[in-house]
C-alpha atoms as a PDB file:
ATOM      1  CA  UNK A   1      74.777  66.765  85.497  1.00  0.00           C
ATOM      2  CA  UNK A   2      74.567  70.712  85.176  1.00  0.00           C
ATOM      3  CA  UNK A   3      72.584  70.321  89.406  1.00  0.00           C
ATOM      4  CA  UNK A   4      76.167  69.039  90.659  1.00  0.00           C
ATOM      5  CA  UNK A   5      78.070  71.200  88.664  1.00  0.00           C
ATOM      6  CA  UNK A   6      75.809  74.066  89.770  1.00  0.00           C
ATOM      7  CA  UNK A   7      76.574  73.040  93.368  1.00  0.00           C
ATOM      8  CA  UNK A   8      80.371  72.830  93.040  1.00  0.00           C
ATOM      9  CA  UNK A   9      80.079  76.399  91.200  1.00  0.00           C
ATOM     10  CA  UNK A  10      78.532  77.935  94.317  1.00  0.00           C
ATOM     11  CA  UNK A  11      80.737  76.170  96.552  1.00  0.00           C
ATOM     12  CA  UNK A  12      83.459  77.611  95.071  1.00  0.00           C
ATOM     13  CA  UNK A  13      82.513  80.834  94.547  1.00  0.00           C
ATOM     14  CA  UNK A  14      81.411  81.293  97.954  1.00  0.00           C
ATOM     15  CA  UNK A  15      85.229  79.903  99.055  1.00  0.00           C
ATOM     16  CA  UNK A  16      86.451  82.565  96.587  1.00  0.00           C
ATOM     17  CA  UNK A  17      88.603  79.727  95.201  1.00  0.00           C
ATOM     18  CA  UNK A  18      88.358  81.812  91.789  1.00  0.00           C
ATOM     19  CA  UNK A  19      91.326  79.625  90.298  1.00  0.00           C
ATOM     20  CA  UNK A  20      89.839  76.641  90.673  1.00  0.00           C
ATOM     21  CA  UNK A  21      86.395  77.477  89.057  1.00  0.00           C
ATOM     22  CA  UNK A  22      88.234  78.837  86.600  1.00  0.00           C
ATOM     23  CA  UNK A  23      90.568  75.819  85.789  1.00  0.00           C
ATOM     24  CA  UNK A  24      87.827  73.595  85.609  1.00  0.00           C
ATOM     25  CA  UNK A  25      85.950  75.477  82.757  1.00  0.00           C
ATOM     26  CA  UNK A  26      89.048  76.355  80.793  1.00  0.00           C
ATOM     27  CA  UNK A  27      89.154  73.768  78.659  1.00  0.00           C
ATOM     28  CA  UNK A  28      85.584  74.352  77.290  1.00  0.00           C
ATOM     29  CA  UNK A  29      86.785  78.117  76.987  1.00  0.00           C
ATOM     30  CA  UNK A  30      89.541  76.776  74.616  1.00  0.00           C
ATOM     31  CA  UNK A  31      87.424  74.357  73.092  1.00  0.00           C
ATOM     32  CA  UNK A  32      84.629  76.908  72.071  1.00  0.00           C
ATOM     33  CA  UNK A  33      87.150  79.476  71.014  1.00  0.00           C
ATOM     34  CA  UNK A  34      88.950  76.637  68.387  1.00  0.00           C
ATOM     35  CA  UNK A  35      85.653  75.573  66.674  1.00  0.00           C
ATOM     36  CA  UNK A  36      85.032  79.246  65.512  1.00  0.00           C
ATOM     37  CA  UNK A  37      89.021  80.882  65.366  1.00  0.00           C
ATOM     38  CA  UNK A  38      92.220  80.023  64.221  1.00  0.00           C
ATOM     39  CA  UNK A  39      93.931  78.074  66.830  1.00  0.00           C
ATOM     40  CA  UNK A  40      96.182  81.533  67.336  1.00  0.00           C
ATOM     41  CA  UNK A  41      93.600  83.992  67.741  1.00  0.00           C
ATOM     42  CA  UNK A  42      91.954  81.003  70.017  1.00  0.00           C
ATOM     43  CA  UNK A  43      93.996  81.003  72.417  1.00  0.00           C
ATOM     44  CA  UNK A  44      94.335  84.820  72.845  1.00  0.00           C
ATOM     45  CA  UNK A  45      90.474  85.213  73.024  1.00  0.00           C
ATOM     46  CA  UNK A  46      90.231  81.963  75.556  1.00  0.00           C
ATOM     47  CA  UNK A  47      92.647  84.060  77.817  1.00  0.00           C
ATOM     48  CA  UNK A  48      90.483  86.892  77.354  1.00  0.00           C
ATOM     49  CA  UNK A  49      87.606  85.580  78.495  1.00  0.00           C
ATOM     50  CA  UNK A  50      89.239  84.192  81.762  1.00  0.00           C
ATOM     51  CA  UNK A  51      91.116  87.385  82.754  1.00  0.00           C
ATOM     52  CA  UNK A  52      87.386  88.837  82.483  1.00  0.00           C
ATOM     53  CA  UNK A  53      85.942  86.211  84.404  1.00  0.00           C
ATOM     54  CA  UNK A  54      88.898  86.559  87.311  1.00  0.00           C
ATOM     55  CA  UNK A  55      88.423  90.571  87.405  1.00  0.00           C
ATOM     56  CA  UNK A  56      84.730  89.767  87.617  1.00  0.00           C
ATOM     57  CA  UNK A  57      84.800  87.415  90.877  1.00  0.00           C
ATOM     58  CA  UNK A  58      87.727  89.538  92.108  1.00  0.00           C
ATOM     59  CA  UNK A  59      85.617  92.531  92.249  1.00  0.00           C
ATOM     60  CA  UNK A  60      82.710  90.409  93.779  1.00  0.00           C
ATOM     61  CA  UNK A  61      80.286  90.487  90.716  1.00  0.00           C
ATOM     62  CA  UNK A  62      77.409  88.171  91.685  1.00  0.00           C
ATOM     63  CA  UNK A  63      75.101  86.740  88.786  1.00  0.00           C
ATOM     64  CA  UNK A  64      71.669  85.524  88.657  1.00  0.00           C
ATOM     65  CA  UNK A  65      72.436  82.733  86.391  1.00  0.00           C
ATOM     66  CA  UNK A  66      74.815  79.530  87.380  1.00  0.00           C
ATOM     67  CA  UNK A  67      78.137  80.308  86.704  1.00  0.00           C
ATOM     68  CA  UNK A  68      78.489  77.890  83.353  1.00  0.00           C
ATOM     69  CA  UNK A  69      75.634  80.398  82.211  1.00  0.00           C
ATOM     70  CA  UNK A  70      78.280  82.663  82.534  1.00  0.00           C
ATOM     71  CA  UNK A  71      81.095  81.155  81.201  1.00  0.00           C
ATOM     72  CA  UNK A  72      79.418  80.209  77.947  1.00  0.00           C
ATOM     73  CA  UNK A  73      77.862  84.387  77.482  1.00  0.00           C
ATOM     74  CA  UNK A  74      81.196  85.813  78.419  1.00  0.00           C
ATOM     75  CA  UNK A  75      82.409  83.387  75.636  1.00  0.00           C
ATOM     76  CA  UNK A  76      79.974  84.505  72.880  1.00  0.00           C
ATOM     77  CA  UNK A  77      80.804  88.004  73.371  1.00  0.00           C
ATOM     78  CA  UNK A  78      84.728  87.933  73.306  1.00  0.00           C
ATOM     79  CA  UNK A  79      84.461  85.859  70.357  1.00  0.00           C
ATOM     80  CA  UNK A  80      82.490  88.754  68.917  1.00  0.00           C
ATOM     81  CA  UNK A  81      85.077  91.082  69.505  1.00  0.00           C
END
């Protein structure tokens, strides 16, 4: 599962269709913010987390992990915050 997920990552990073990666991993942002915060402080850290990611790709950060690697570290830290 993560190999085709991987491939529509890098498809759509390399279409710069930031949005749409992002959309599609926004509900596990959400869902990984409400195990460990109150659903109020959830929400505010999910849309953390996404304006990061967006300024990231924006500014043409590249990574050398897939994406969902990403996602899921950028995740830990703003939770951390």
């Amino acid at each position: 599962m993560h190999d085709a997920r991987d491939v529509e990552d890098t498809r759509l990073l390399e279409a710069k269709r930031h949005a749409e990666l992002l959309a599609t991993y926004y509900p596990v942002v959400v869902d990984r913010c409400r195990l460990v915060l109150p659903d109020s402080d959830a929400y505010e850290v999910a849309h953390n987390v996404a304006e990061r990611l967006l300024r990231e790709l924006v500014a043409g950060k590249t990574y050398g992990v897939p994406f969902r690697v990403v996602v899921h570290k950028v995740i830990d830290w703003k939770i951390k915050e």
